[in-house]
N, C-alpha and C. Protein backbone atom coordinates (compact mmCIF):
# COMPACT_ATOMS: atom_id res chain seq x y z
N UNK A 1 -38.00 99.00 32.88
CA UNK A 1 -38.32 98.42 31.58
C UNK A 1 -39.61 97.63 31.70
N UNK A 2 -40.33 97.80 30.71
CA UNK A 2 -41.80 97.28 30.85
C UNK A 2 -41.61 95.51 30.44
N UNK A 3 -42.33 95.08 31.09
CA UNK A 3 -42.44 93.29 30.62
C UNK A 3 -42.99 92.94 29.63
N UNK A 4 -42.57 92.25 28.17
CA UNK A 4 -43.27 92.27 27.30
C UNK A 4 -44.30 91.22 26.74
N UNK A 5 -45.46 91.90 26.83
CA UNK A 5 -46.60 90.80 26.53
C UNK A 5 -46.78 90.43 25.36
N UNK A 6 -47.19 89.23 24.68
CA UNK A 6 -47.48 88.56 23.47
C UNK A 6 -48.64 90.10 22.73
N UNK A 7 -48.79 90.03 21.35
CA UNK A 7 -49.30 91.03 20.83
C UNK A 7 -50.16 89.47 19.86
N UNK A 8 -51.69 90.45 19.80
CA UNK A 8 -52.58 89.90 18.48
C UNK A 8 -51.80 88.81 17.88
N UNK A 9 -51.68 87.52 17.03
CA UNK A 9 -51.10 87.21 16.15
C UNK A 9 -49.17 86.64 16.43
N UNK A 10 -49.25 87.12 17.89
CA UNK A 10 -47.94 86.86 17.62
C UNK A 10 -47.66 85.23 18.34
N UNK A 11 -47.07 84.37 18.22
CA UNK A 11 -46.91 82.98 18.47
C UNK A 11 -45.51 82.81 19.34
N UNK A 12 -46.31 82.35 20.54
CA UNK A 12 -45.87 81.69 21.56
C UNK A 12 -45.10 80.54 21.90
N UNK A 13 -44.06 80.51 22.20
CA UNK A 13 -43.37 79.15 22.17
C UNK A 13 -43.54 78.52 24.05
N UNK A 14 -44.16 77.73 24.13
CA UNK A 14 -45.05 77.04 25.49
C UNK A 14 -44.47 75.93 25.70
N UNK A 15 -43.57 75.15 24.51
CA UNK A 15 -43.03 73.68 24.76
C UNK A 15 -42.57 73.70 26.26
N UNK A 16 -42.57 72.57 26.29
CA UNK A 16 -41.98 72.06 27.46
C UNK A 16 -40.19 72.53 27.55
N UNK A 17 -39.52 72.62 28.69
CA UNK A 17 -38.24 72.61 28.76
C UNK A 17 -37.27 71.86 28.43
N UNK A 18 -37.86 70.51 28.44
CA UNK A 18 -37.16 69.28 28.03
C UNK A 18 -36.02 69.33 28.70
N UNK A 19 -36.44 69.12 30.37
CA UNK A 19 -35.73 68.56 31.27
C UNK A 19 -34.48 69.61 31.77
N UNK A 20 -35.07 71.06 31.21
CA UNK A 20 -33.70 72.07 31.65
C UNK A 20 -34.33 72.98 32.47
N UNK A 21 -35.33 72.42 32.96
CA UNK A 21 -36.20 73.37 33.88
C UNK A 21 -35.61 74.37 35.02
N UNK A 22 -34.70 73.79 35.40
CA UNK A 22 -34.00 74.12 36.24
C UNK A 22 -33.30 75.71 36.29
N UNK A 23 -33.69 76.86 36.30
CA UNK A 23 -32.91 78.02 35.87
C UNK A 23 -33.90 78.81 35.51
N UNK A 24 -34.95 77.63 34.71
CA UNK A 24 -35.91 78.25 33.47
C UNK A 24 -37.17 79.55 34.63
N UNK A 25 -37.59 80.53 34.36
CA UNK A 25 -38.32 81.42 35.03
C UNK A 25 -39.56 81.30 34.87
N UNK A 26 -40.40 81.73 35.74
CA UNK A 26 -42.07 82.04 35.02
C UNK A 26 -42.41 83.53 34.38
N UNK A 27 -42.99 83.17 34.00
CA UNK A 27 -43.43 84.52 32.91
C UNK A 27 -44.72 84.57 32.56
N UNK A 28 -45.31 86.35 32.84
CA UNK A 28 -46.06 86.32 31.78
C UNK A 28 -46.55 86.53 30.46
N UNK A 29 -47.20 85.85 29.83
CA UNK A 29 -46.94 85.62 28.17
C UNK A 29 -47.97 86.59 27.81
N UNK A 30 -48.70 87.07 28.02
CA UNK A 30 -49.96 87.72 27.50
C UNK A 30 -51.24 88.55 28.61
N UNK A 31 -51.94 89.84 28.34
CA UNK A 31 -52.65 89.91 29.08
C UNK A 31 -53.79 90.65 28.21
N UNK A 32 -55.02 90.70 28.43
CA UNK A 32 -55.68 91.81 27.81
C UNK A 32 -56.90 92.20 28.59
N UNK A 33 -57.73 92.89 28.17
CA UNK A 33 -58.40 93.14 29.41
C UNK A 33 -59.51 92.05 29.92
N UNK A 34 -59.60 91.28 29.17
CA UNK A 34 -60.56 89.86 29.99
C UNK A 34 -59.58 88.93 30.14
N UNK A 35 -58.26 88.59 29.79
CA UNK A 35 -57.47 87.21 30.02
C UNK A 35 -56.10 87.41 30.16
N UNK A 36 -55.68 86.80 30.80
CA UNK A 36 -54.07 86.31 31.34
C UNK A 36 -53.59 85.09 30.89
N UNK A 37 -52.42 84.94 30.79
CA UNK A 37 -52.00 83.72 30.30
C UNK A 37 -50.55 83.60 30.94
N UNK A 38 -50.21 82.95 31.57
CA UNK A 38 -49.32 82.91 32.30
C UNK A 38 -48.15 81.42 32.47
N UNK A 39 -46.98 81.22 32.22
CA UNK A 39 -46.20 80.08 32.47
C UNK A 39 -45.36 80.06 33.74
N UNK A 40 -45.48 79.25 34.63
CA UNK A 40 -45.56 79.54 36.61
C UNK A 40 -44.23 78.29 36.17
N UNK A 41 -43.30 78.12 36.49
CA UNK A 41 -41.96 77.37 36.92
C UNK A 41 -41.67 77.18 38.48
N UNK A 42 -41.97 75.70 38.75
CA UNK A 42 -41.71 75.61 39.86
C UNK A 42 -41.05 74.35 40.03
N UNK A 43 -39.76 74.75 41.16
CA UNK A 43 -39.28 73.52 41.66
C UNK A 43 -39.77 72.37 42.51
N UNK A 44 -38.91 71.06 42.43
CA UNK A 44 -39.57 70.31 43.36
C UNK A 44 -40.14 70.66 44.48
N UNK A 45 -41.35 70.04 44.90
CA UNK A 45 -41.56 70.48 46.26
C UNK A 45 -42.03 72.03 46.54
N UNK A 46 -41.97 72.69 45.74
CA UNK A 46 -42.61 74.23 45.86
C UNK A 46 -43.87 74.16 46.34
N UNK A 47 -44.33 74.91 46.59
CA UNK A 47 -45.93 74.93 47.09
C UNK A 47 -46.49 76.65 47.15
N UNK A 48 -47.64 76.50 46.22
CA UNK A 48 -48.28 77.97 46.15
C UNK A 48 -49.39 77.33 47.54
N UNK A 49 -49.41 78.97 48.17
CA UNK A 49 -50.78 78.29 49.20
C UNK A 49 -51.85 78.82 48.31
N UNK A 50 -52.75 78.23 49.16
CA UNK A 50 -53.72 78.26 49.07
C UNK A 50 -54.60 80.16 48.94
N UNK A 51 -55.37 80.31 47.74
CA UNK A 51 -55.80 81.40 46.94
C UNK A 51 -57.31 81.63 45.35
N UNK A 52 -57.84 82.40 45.98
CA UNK A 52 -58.61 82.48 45.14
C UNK A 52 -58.44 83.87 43.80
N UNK A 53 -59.32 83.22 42.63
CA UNK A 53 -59.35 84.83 42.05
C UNK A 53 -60.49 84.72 41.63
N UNK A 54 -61.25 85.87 41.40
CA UNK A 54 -62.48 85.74 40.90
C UNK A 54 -62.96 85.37 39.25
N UNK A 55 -61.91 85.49 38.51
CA UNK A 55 -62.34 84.42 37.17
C UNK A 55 -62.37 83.00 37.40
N UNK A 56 -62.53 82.68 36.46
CA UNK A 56 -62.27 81.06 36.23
C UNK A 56 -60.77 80.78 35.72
N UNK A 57 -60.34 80.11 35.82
CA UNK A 57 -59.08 79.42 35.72
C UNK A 57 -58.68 78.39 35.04
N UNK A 58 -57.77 77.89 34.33
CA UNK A 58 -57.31 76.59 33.72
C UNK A 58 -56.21 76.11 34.31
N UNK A 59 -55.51 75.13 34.57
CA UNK A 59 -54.25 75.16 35.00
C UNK A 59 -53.55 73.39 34.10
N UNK A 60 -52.70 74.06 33.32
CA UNK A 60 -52.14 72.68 32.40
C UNK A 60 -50.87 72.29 32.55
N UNK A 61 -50.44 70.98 32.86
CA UNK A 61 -49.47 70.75 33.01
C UNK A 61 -48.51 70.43 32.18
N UNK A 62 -47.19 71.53 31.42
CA UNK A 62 -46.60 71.41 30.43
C UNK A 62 -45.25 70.14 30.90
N UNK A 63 -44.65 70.55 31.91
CA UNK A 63 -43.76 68.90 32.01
C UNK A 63 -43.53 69.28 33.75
N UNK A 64 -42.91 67.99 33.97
CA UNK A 64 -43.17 67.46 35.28
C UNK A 64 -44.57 67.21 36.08
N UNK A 65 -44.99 67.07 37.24
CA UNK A 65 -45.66 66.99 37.67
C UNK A 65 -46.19 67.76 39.23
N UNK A 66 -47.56 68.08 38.97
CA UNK A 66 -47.81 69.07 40.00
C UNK A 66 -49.56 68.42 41.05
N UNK A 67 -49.37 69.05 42.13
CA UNK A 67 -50.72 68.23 43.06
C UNK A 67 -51.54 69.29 42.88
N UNK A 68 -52.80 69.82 42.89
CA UNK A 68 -53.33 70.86 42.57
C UNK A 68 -54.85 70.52 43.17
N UNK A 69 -54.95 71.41 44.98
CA UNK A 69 -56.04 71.06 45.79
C UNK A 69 -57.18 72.37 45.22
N UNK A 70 -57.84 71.73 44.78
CA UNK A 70 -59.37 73.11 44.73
C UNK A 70 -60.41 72.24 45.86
N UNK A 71 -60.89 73.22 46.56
CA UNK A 71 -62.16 73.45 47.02
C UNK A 71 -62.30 71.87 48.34
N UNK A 72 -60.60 71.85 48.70
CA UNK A 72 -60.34 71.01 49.72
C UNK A 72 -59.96 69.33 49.18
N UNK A 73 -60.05 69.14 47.70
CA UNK A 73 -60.15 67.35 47.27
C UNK A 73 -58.71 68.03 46.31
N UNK A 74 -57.88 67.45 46.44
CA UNK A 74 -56.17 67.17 46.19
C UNK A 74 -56.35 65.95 44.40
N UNK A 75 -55.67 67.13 43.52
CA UNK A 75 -56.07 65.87 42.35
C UNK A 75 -54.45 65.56 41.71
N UNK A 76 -53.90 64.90 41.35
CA UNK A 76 -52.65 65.22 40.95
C UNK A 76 -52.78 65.83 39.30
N UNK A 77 -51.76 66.17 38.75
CA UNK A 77 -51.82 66.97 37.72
C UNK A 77 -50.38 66.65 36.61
N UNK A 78 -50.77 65.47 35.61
CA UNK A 78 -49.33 64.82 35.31
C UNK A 78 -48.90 66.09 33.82
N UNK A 79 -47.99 65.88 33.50
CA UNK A 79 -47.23 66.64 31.99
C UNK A 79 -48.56 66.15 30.80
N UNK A 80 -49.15 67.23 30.10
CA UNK A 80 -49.93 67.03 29.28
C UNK A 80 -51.45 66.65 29.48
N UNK A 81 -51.88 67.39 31.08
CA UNK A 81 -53.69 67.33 31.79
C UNK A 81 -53.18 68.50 31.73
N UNK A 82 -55.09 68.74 32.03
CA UNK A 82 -55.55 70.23 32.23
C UNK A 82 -56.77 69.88 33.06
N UNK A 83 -56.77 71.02 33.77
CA UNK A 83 -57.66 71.00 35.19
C UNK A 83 -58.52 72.63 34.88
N UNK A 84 -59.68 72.71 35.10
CA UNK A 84 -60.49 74.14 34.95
C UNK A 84 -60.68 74.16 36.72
N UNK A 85 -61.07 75.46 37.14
CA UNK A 85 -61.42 76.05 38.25
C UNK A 85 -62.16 77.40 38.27
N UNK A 86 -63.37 77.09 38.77
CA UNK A 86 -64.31 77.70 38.61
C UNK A 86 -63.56 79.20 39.65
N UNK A 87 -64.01 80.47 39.38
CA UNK A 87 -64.30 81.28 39.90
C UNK A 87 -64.30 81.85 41.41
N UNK A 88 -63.39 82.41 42.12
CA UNK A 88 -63.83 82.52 43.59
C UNK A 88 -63.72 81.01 44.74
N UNK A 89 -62.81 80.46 43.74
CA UNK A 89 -62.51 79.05 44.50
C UNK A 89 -61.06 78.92 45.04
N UNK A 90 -61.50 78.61 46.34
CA UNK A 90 -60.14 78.24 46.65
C UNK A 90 -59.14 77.38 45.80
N UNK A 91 -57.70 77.51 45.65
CA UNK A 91 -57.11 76.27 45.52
C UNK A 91 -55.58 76.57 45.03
N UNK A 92 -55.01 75.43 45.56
CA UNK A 92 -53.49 75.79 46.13
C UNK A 92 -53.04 74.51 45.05
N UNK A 93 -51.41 74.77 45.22
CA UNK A 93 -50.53 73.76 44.19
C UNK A 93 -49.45 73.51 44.90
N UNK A 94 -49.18 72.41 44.49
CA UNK A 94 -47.81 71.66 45.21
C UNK A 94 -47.13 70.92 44.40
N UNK A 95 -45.50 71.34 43.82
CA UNK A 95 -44.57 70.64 42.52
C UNK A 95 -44.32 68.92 42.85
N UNK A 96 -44.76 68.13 42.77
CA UNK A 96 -44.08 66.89 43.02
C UNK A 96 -42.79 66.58 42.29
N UNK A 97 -42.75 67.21 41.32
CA UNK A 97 -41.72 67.03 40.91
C UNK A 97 -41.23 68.19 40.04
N UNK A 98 -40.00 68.77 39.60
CA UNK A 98 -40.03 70.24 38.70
C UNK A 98 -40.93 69.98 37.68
N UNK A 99 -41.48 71.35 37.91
CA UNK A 99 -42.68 71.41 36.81
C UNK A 99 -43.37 72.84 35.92
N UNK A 100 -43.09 72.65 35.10
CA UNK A 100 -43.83 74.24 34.07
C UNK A 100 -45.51 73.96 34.00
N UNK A 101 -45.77 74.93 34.18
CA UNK A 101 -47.45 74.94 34.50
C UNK A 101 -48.01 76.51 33.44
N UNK A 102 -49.16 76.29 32.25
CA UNK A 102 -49.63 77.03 31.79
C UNK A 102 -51.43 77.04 32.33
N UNK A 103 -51.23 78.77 33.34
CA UNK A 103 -52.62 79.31 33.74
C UNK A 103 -53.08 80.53 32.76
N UNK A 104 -54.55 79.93 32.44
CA UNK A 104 -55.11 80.89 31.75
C UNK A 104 -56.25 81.57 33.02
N UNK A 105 -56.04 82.77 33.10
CA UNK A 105 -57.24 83.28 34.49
C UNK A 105 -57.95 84.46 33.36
N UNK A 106 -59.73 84.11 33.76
CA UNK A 106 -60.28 85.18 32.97
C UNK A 106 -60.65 86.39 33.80
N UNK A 107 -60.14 87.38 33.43
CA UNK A 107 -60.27 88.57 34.39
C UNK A 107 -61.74 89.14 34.67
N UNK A 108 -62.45 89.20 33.83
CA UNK A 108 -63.42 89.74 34.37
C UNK A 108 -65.06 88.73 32.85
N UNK A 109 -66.00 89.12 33.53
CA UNK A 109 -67.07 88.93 32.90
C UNK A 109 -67.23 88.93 31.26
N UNK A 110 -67.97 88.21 30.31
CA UNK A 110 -68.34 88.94 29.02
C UNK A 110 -69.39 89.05 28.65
């Protein structure tokens, strides 16, 4: 069965979990051929290593809290920031606490 992506027009529900995170999955919400949009669920203490992609990146923190190292300097990342990342840059994430995270990655050039 195919995974179903958001269409033109259609509206996204992104809220936060409100504290039922726990169970809750990541998903992706949308793709097209320049952009991704993606909601990443991670438990305490999780840790993505360290990874690059060649777009640019956003990474927003919908609830809990997440550490989020680019390009070697560690920034924390509380419920309701947003962090950009340039292109071909390293940079890794670590849950301090359960946390829903919305990444927008741009796939290619315009």
């Amino acid at each position: 069965m195919a995974l179903h992506h958001a269409e033109q027009g259609e509206v996204i529900d992104v809220r936060p979990y409100g504290g039922a995170i726990t169970g809750a999955q990541s998903i992706a919400l949308f793709k097209s051929a320049q952009l991704e949009v993606m909601r990443l669920v991670f438990p305490a203490g999780h840790r993505m290593p360290s990874h690059q992609v060649a777009g640019e990146i956003t990474i927003q923190c919908l609830e809990g809290m997440v550490e989020v190292e680019v390009a070697g300097a560690v920034t924390a990342l509380p419920a309701g920031h947003l962090l950009f990342v340039e292109g071909g840059v390293a940079h890794a994430l670590r849950a301090i606490q359960a946390a829903s995270v919305l990444v927008t990655v741009v796939l290619c050039s315009v």
